[in-house]
C-alpha atoms as a PDB file:
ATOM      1  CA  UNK A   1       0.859  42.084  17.601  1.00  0.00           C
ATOM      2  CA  UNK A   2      -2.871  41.606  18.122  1.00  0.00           C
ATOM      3  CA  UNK A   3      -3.732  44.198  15.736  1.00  0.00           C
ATOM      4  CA  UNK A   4      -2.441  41.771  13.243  1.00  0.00           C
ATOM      5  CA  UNK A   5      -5.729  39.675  13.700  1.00  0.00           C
ATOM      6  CA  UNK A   6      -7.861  42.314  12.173  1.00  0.00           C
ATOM      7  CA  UNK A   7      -6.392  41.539   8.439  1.00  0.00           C
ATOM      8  CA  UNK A   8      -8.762  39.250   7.722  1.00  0.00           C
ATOM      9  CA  UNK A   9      -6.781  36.069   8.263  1.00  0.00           C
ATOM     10  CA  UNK A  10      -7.618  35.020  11.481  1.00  0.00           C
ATOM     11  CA  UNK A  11      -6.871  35.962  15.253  1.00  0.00           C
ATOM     12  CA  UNK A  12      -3.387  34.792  16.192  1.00  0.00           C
ATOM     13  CA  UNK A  13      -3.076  32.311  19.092  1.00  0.00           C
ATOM     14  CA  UNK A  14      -1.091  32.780  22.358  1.00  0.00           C
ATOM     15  CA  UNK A  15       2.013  33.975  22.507  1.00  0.00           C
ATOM     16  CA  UNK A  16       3.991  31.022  23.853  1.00  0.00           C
ATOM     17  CA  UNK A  17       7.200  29.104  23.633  1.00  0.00           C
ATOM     18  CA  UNK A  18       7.640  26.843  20.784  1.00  0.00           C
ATOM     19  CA  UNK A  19       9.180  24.021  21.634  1.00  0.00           C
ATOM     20  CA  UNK A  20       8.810  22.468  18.061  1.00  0.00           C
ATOM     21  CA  UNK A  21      11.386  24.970  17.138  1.00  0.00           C
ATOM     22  CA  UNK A  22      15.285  24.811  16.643  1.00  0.00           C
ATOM     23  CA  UNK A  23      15.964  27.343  19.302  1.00  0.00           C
ATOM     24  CA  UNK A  24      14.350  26.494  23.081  1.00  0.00           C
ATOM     25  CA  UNK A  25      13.593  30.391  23.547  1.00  0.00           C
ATOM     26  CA  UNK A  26      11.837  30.775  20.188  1.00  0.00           C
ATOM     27  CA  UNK A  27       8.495  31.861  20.456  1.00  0.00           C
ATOM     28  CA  UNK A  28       5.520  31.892  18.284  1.00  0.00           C
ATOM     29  CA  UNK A  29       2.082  32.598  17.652  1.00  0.00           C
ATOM     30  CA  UNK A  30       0.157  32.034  14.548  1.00  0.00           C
ATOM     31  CA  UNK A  31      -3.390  32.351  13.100  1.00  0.00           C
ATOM     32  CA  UNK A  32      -5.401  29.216  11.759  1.00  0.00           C
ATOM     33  CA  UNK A  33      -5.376  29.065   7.782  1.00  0.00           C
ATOM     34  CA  UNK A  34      -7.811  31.043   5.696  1.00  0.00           C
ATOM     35  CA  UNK A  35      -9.149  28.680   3.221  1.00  0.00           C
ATOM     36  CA  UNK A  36     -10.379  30.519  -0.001  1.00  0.00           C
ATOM     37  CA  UNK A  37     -11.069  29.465  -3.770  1.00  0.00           C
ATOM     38  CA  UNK A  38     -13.079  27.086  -5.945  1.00  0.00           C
ATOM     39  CA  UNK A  39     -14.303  24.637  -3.365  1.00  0.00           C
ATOM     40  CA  UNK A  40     -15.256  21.853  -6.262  1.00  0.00           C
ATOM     41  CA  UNK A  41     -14.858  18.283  -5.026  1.00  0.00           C
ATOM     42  CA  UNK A  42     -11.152  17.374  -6.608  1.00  0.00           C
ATOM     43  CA  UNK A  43      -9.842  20.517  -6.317  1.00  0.00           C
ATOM     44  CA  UNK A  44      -7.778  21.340  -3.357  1.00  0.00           C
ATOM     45  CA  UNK A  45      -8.158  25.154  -2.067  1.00  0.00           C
ATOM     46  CA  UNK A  46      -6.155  27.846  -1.430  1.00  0.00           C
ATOM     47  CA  UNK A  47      -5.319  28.857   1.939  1.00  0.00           C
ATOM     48  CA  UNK A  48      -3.454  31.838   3.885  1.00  0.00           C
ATOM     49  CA  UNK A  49      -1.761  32.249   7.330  1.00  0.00           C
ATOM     50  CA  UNK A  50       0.542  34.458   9.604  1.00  0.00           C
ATOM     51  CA  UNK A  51       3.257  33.170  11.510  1.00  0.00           C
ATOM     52  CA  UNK A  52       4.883  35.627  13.819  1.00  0.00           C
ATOM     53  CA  UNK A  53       8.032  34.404  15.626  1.00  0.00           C
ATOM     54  CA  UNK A  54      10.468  35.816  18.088  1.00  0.00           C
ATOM     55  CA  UNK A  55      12.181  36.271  21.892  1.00  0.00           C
ATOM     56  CA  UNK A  56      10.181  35.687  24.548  1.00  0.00           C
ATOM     57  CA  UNK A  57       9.522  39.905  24.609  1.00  0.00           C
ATOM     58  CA  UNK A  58       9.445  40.502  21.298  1.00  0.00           C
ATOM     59  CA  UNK A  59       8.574  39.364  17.577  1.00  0.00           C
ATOM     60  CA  UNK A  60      11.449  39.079  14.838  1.00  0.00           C
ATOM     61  CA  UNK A  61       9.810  37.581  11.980  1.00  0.00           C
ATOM     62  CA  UNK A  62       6.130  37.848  10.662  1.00  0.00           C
ATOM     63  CA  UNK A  63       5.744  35.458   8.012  1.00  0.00           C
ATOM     64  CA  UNK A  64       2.893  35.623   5.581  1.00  0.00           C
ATOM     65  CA  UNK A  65       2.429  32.118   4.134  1.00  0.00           C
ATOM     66  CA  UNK A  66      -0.207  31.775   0.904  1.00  0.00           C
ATOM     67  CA  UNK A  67      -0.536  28.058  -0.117  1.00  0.00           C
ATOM     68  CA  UNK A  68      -2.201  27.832  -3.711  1.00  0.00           C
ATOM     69  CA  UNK A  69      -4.303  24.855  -4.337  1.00  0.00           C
ATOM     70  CA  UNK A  70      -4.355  22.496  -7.232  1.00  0.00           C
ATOM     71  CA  UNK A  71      -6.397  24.279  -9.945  1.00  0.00           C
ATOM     72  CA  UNK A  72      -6.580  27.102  -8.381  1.00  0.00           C
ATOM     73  CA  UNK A  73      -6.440  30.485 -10.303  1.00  0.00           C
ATOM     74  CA  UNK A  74      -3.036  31.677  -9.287  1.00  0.00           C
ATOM     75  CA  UNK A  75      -3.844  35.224  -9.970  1.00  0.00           C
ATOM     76  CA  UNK A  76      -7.011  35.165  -7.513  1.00  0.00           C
ATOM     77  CA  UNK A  77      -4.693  33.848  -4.764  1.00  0.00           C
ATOM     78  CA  UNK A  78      -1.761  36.097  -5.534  1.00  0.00           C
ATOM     79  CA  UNK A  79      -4.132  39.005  -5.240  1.00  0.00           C
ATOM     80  CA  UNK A  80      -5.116  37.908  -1.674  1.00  0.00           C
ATOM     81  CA  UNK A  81      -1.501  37.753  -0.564  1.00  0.00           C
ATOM     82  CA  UNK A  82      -0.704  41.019  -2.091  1.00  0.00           C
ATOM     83  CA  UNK A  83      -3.889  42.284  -0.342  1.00  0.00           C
ATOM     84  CA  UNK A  84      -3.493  40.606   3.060  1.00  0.00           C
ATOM     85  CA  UNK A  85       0.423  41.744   3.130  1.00  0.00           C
ATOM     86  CA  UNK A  86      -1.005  45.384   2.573  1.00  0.00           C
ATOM     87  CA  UNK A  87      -3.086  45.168   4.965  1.00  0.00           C
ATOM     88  CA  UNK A  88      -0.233  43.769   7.349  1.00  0.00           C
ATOM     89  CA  UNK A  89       2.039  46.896   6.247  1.00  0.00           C
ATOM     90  CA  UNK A  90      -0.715  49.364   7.665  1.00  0.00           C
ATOM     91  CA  UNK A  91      -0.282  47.698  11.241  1.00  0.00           C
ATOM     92  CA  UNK A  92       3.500  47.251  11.481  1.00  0.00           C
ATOM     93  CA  UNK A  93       4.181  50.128   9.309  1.00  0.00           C
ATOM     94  CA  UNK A  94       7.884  48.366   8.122  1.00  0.00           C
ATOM     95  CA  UNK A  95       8.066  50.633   4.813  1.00  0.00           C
ATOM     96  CA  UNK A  96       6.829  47.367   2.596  1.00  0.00           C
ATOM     97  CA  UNK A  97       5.860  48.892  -0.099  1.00  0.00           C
ATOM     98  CA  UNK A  98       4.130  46.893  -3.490  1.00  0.00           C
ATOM     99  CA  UNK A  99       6.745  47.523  -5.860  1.00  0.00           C
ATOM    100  CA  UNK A 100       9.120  45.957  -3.664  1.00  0.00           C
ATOM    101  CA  UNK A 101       6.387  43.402  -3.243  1.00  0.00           C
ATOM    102  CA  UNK A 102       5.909  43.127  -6.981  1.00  0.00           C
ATOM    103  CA  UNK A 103       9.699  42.930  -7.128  1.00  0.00           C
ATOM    104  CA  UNK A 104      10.217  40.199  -5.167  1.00  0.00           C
ATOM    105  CA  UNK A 105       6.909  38.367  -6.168  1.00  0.00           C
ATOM    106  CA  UNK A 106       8.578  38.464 -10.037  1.00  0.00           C
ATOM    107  CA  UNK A 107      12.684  38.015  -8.991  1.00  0.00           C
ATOM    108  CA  UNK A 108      12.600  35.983  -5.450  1.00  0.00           C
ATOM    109  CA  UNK A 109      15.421  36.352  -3.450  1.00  0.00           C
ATOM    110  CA  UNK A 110      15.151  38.949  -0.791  1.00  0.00           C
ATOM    111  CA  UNK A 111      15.302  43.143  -0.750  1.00  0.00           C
ATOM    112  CA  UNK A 112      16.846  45.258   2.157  1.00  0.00           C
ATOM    113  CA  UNK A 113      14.741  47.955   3.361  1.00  0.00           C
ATOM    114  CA  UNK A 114      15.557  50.580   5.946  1.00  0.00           C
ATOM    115  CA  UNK A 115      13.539  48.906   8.570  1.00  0.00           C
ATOM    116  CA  UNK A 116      13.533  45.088   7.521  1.00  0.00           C
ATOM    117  CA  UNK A 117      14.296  42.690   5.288  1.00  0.00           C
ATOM    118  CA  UNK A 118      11.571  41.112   2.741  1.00  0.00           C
ATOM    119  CA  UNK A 119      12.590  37.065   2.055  1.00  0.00           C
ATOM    120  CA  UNK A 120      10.248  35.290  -0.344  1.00  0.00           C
ATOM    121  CA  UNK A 121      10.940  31.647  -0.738  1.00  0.00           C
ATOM    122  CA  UNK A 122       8.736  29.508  -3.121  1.00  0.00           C
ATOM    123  CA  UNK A 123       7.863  25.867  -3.431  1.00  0.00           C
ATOM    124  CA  UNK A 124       6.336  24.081  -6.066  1.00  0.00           C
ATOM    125  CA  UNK A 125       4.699  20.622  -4.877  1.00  0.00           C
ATOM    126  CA  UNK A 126       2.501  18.026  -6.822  1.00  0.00           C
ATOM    127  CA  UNK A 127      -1.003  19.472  -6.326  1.00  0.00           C
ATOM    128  CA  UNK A 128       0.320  23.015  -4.316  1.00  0.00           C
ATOM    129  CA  UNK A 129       2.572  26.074  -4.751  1.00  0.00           C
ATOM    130  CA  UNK A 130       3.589  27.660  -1.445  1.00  0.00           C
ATOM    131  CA  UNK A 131       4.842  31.045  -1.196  1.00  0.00           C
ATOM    132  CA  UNK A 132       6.051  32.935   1.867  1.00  0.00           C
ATOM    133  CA  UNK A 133       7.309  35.910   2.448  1.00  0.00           C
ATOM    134  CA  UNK A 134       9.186  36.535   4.968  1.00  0.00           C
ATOM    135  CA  UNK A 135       9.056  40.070   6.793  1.00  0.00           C
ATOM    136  CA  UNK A 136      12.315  40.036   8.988  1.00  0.00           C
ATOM    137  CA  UNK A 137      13.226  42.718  11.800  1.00  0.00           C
ATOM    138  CA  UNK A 138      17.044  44.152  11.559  1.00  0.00           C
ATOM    139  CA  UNK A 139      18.885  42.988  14.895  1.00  0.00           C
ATOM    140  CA  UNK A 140      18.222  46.930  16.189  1.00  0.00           C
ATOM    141  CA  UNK A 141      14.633  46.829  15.386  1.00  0.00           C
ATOM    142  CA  UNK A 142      11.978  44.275  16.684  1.00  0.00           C
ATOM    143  CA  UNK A 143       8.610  44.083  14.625  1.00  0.00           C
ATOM    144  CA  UNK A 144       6.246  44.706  17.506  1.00  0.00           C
END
């Protein structure tokens, strides 16, 4: 799981139990957010994080959240996020691969791979867009 600081996002905190969470013995550990884009007073940036939850011994989820600013240039962003969850598929080695990436980036929903299962939910606020995809561990597998 460490190795998943060297993407370029940010180190990942602790390990530790998450009591903010539904379940009691969820646990967590995320990275702070990467703010990136046109930094012009008015204009609210872009920003990036990873969010890997699981069992106390073990990760289930890795979540790779991209939060796209208001006038922002969606493509810059997009390429980050297609870049950083590269970058993420090199470490954990789940068999993402972009055209399932560019897949789900165009259709949503979610795609069953041998090893996981890619989620991507979307949001669409007043001044942000929020996309995360979710990178999710079958029941036999753990992530890390």
């Amino acid at each position: 799981a460490r190795e998943l600081s060297k993407v370029g996002v940010g180190e990942l905190n602790k390990w530790k139990n998450s009591i903010a969470g539904v379940d009691w013995d969820e646990y967590m550990s995320i990275t702070p957010y990467l703010v990136f884009g046109d930094g012009d007073l008015g204009k609210i940036q872009s920003n990036i994080a990873l969010y890997l939850v699981g069992k106390e011994d073990h990760a289930e989820t890795l979540d790779i959240v991209l939060n796209i600013g208001y006038q922002q240039d969606t493509e810059d962003a997009l390429a980050v996020f297609k870049t950083t969850i590269q970058k993420v598929e090199k470490i954990i080695g789940t068999g993402v691969g972009m055209t399932q990436v560019e897949s789900i980036l165009d259709n949503g929903g979610e795609i069953e791979l041998e090893e996981c299962i890619l989620i991507l939910s979307k949001e669409e606020f007043e001044r942000m867009s929020t996309y995360k995809l979710t990178i999710q561990a079958k029941p036999k597998d753990k992530l890390t």
